[in-house]
C-alpha atoms as a PDB file:
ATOM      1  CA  UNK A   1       0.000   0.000   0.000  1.00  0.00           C
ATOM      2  CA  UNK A   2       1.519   3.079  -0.508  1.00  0.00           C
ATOM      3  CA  UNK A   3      -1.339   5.715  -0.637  1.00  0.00           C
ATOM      4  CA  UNK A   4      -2.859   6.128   2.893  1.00  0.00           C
ATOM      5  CA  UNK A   5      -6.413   6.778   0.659  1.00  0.00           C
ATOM      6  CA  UNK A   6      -5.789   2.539   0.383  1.00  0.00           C
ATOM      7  CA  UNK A   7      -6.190   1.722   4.052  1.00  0.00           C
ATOM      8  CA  UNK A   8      -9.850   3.126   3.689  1.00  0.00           C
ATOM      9  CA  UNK A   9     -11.788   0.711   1.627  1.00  0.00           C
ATOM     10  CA  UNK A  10     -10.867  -2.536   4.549  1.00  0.00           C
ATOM     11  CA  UNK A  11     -11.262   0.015   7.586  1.00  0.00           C
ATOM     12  CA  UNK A  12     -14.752   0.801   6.313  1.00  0.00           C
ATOM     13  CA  UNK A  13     -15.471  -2.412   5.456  1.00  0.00           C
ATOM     14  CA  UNK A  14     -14.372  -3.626   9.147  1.00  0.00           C
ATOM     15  CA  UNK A  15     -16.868  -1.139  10.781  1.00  0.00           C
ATOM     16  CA  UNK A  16     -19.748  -1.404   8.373  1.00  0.00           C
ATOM     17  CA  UNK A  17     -19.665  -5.349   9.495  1.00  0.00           C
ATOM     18  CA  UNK A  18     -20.093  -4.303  12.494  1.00  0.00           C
ATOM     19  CA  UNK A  19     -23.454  -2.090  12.049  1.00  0.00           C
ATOM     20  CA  UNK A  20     -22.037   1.367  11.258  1.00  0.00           C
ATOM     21  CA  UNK A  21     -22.769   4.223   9.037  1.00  0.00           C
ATOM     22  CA  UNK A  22     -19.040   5.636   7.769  1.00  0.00           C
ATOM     23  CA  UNK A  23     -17.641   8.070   5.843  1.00  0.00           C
ATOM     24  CA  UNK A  24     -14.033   9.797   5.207  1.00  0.00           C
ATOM     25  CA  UNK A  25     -12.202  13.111   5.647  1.00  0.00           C
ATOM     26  CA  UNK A  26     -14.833  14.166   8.221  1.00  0.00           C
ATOM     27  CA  UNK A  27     -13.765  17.733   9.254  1.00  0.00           C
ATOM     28  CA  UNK A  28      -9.994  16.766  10.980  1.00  0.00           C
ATOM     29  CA  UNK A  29     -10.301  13.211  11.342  1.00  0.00           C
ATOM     30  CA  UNK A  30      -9.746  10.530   8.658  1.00  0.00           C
ATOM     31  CA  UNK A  31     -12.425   8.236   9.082  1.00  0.00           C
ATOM     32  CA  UNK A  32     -15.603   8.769  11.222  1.00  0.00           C
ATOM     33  CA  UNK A  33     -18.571   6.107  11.872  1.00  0.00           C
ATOM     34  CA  UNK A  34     -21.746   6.274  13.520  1.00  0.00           C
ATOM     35  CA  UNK A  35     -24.065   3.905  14.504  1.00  0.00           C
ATOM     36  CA  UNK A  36     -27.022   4.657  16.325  1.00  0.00           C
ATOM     37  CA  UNK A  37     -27.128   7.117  19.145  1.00  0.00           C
ATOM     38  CA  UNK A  38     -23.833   5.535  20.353  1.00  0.00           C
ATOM     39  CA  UNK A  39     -20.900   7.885  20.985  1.00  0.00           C
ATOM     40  CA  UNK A  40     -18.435   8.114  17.062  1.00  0.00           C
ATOM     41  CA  UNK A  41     -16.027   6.261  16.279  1.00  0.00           C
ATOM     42  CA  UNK A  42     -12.525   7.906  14.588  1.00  0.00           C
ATOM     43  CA  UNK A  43     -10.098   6.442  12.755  1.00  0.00           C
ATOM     44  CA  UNK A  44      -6.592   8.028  11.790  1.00  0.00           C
ATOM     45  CA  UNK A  45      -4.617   6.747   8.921  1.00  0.00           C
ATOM     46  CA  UNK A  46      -0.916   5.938   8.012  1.00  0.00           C
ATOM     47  CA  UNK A  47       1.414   3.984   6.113  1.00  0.00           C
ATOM     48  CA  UNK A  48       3.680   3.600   9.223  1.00  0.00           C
ATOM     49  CA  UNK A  49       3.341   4.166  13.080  1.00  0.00           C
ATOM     50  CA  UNK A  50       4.859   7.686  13.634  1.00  0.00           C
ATOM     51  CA  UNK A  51       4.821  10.013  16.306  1.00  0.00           C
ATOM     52  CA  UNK A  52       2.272  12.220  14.289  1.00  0.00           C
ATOM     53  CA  UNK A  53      -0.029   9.641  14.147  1.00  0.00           C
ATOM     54  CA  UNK A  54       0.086   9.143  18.111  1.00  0.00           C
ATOM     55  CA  UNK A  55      -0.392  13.085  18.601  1.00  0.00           C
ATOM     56  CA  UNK A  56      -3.553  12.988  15.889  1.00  0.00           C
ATOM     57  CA  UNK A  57      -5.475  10.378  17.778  1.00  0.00           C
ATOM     58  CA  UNK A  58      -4.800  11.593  20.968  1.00  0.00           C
ATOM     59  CA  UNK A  59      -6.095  14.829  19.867  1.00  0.00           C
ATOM     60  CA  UNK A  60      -9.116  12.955  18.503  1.00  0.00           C
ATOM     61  CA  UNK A  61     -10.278  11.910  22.243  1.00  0.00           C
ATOM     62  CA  UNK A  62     -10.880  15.127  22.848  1.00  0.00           C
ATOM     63  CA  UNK A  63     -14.220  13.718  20.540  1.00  0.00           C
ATOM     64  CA  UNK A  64     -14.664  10.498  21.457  1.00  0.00           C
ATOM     65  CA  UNK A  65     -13.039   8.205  23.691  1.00  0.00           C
ATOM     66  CA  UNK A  66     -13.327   5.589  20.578  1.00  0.00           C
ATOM     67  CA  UNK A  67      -9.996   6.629  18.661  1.00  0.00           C
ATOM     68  CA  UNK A  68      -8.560   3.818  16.582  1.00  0.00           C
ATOM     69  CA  UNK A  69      -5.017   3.872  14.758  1.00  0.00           C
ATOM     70  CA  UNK A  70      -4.880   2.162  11.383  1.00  0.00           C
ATOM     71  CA  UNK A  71      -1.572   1.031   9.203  1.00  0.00           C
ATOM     72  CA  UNK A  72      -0.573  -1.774   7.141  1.00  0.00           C
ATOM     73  CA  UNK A  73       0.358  -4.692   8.291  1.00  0.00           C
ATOM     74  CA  UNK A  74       4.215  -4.873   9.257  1.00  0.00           C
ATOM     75  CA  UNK A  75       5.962  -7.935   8.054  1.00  0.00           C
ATOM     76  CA  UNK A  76       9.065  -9.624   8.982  1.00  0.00           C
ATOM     77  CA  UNK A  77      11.088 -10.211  12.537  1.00  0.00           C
ATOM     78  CA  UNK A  78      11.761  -6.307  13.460  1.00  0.00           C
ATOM     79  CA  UNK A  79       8.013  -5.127  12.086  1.00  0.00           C
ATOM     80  CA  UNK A  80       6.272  -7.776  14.361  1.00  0.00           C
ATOM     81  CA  UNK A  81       8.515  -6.571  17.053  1.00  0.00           C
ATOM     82  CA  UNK A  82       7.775  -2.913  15.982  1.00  0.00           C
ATOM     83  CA  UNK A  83       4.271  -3.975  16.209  1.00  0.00           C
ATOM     84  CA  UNK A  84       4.056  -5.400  19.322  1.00  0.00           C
ATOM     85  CA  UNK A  85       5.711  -2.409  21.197  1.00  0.00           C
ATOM     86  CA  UNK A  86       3.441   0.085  19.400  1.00  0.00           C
ATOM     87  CA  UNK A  87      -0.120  -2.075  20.367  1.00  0.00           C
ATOM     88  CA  UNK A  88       1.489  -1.784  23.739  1.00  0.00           C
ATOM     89  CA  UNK A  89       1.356   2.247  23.112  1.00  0.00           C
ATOM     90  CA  UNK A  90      -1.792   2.470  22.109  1.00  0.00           C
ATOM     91  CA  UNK A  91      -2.894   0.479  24.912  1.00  0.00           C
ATOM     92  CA  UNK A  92      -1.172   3.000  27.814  1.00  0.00           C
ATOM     93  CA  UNK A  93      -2.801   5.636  25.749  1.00  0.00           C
ATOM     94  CA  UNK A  94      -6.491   4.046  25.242  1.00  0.00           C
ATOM     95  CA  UNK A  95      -6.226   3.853  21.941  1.00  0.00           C
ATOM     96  CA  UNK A  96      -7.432   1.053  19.557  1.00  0.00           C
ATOM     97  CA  UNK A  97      -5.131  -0.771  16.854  1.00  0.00           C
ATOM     98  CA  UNK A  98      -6.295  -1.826  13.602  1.00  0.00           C
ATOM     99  CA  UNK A  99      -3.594  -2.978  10.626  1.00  0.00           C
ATOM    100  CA  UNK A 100      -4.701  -3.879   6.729  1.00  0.00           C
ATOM    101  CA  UNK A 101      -2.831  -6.915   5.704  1.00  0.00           C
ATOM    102  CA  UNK A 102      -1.642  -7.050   2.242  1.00  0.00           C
ATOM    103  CA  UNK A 103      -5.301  -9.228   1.110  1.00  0.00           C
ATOM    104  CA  UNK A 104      -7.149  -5.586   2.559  1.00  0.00           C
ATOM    105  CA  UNK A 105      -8.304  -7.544   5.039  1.00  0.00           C
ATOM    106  CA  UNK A 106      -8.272  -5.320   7.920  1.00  0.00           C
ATOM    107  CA  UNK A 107      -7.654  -6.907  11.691  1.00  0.00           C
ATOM    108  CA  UNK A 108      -8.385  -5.044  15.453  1.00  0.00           C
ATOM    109  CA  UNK A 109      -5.909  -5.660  17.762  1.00  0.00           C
ATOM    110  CA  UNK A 110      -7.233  -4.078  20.446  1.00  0.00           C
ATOM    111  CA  UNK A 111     -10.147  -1.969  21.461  1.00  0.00           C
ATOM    112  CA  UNK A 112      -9.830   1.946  22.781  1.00  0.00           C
ATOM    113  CA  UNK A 113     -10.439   1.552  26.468  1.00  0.00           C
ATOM    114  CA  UNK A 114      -8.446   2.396  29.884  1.00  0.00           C
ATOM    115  CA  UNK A 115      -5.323  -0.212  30.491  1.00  0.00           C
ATOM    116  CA  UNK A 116      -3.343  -1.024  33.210  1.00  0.00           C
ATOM    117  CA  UNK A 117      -0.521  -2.970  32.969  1.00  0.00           C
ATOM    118  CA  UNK A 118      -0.245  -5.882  35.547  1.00  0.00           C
ATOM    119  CA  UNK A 119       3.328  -5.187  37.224  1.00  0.00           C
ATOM    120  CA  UNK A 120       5.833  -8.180  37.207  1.00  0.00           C
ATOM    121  CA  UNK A 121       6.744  -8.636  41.042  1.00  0.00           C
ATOM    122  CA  UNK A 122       9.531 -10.946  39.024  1.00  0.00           C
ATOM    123  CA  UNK A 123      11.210  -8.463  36.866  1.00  0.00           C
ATOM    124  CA  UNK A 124      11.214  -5.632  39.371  1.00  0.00           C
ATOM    125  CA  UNK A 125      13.050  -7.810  41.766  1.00  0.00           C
ATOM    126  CA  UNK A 126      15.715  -8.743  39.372  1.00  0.00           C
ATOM    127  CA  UNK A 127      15.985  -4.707  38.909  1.00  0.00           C
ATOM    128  CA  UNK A 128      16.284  -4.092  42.451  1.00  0.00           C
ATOM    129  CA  UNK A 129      18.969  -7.192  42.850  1.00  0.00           C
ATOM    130  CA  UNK A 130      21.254  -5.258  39.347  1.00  0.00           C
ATOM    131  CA  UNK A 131      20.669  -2.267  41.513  1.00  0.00           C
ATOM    132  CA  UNK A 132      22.032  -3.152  44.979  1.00  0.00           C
ATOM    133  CA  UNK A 133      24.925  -5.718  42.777  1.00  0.00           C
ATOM    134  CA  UNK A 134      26.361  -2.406  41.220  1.00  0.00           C
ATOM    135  CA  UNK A 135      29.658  -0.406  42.543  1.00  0.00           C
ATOM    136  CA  UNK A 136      29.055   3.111  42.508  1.00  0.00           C
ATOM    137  CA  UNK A 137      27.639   4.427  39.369  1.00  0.00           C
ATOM    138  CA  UNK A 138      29.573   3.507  36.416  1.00  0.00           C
ATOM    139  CA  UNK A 139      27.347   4.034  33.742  1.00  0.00           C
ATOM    140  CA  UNK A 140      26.067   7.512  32.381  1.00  0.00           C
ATOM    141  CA  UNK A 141      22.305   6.928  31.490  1.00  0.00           C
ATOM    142  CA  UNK A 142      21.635   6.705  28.127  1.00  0.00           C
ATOM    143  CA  UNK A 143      25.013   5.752  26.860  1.00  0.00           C
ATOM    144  CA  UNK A 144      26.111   2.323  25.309  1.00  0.00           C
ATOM    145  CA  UNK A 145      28.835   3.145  23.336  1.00  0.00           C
ATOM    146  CA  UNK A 146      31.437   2.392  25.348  1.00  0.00           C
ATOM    147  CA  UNK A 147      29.305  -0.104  27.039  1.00  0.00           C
ATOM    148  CA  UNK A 148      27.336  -0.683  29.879  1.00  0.00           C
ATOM    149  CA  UNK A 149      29.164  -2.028  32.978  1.00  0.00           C
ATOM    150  CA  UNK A 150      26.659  -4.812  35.205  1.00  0.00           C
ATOM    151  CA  UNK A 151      26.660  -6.307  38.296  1.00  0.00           C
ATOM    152  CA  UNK A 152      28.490  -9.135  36.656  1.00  0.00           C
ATOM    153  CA  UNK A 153      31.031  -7.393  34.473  1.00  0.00           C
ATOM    154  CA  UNK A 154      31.937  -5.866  37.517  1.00  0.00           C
ATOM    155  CA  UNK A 155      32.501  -9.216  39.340  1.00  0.00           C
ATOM    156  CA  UNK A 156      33.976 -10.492  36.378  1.00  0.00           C
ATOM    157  CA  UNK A 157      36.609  -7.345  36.323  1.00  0.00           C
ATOM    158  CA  UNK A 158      37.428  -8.164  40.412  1.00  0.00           C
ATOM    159  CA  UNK A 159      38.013 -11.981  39.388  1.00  0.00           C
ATOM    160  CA  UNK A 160      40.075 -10.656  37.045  1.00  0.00           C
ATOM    161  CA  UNK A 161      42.160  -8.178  38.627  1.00  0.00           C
ATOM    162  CA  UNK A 162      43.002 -10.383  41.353  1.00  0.00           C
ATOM    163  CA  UNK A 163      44.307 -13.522  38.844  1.00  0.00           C
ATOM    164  CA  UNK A 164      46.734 -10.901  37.413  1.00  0.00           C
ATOM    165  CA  UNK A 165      47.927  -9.701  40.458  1.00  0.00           C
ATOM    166  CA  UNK A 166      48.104 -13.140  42.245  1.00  0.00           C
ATOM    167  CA  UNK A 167      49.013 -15.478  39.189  1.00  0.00           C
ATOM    168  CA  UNK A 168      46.533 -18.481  38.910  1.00  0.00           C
ATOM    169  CA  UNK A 169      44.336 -19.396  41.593  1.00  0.00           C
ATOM    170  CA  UNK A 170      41.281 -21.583  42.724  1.00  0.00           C
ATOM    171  CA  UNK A 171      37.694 -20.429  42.333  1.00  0.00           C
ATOM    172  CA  UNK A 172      37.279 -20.147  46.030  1.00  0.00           C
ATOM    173  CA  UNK A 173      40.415 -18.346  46.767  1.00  0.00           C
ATOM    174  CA  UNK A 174      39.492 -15.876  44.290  1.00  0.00           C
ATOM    175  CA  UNK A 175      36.254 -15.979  45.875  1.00  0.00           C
ATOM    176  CA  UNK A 176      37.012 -14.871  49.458  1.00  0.00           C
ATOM    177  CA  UNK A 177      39.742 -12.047  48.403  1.00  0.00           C
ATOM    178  CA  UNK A 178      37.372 -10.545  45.521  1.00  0.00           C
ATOM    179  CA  UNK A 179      33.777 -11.132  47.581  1.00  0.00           C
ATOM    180  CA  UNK A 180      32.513 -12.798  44.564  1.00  0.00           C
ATOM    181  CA  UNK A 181      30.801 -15.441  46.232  1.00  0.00           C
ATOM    182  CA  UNK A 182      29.977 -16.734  42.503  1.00  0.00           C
ATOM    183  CA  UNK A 183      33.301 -16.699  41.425  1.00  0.00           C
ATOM    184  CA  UNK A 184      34.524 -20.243  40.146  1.00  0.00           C
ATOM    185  CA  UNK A 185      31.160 -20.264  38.305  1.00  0.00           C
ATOM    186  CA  UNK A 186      31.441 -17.206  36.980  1.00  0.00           C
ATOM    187  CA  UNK A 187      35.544 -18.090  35.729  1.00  0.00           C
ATOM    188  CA  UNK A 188      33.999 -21.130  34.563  1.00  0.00           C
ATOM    189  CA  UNK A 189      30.975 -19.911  32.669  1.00  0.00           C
ATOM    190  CA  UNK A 190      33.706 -17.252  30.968  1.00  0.00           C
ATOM    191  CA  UNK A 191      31.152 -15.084  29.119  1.00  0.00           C
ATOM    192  CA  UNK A 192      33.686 -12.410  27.870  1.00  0.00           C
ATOM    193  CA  UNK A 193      36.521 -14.967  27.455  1.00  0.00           C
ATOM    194  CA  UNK A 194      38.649 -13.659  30.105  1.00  0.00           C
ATOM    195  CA  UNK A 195      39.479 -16.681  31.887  1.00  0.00           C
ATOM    196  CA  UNK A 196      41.439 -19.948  31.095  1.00  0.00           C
ATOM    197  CA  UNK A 197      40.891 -23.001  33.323  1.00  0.00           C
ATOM    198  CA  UNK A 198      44.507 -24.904  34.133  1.00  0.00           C
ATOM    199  CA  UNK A 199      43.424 -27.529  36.249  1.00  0.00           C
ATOM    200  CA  UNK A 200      40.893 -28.399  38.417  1.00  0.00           C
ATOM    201  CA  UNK A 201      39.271 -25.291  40.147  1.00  0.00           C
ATOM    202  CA  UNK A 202      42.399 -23.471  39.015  1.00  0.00           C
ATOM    203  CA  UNK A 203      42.337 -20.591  36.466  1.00  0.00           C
ATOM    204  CA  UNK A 204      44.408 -18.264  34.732  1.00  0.00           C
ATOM    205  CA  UNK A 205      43.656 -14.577  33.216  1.00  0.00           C
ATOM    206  CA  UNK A 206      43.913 -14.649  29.097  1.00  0.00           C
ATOM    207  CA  UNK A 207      45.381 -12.515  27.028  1.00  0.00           C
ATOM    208  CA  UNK A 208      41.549 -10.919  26.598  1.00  0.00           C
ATOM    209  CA  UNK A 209      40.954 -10.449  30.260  1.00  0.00           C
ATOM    210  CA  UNK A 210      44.462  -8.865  30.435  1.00  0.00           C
ATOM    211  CA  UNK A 211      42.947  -5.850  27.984  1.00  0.00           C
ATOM    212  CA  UNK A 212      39.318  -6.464  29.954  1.00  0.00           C
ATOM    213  CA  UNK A 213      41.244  -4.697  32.787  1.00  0.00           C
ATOM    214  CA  UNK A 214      42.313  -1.944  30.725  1.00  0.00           C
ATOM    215  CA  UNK A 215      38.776  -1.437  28.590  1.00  0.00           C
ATOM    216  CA  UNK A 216      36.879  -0.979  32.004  1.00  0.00           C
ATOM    217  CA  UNK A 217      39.575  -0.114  34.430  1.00  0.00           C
ATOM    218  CA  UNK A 218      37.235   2.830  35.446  1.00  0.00           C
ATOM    219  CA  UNK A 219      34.182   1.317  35.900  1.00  0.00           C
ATOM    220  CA  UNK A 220      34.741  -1.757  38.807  1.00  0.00           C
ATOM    221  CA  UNK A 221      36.555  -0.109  41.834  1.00  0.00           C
ATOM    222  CA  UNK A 222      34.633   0.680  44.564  1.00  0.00           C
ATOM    223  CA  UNK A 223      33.387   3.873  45.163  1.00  0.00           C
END
């Protein structure tokens, strides 16, 4: 589709299914249907979710609290994605969601309406947990080029530090002088490839956790 004037023929269709009376370009708003004495239903069209469109409908509630958003039907990995976190949107805004698949079959993913979004006990726990886990505050928020320093990266960096101070050690030595109480799992999981096990329980610092210690040297001392 690449006229938004396209989107109009399935949206109509959609509502006129459903019982109403609609027509287009009514005053500012795209699409408007009636039906009955019931309060009017407005649509806004366009090719892609944009900011614009977000501003239009919400202006549109100032009308009716039934405010729909209509585009085409994103395809492929990053559109569904795109997709999902917009119908989220218009959800914290009231807003309904209808896309036009490529057939012009048009689809409602959700209705306008007040939502609250059930908090996850689980995720803000593990928040909490990075929180209290981090050193100081290495990070400046917002950034990621140089990369952002975690709980773990900076257990990983004391691990480190001490192995190329002290030469090759066990997992639990390294444990009690760092306080990584993880510490042999950690060496052993090796995410960044900073450690090299020599025998058993025993590892070394590699060449890549060597220049680990230079990379972040800012970011893991306590503060």
């Amino acid at each position: 589709m690449s006229l938004e004037q396209d989107l109009y023929p399935p949206v109509k269709a959609l509502l006129e299914r459903q019982g109403y009376t609609v027509k287009g370009e009514v005053g500012p708003a795209d699409v408007m249907a009636r039906r009955g004495d019931e309060p009017p239903v407005i649509v806004e069209l366009k090719l892609r979710f944009s900011l614009s469109l977000f501003h239009q409908a919400i202006a549109r509630l100032s009308v009716t609290d039934l405010v729909y958003v209509a585009v085409p039907r994103p395809n492929g990995r990053t559109a569904r994605g795109a997709l999902r976190d917009n119908l989220a949107l218009c959800r914290r805004l009231g807003l309904g969601l209808i896309t036009v698949r490529g057939d012009g079959r048009a689809e409602v993913h959700c209705d306008p309406g007040p939502h609250a979004p059930r908090k996850s006990k689980k995720r803000s726990a593990r928040l909490l947990r990075e929180f209290d886990r981090l050193q100081g505050d290495p990070n400046s928020g917002g950034a990621t080029r140089h990369g952002i320093v975690t709980a773990y990266r900076q257990d990983a960096l004391r691990c480190a530090a001490h192995l190329a101070e002290s030469g090759p050690a066990k997992g639990a030595l390294v444990a009690r002088a760092t306080g990584v109480a993880a510490a042999t799992r950690l060496m052993s999981d090796n995410h960044y490839g900073w450690f090299e096990r020599v025998d058993k329980g025993i590892y070394r610092l590699t060449p890549a956790g060597a220049e680990g210690l230079v990379h972040w040297a800012y970011s893991w001392d306590d503060q």
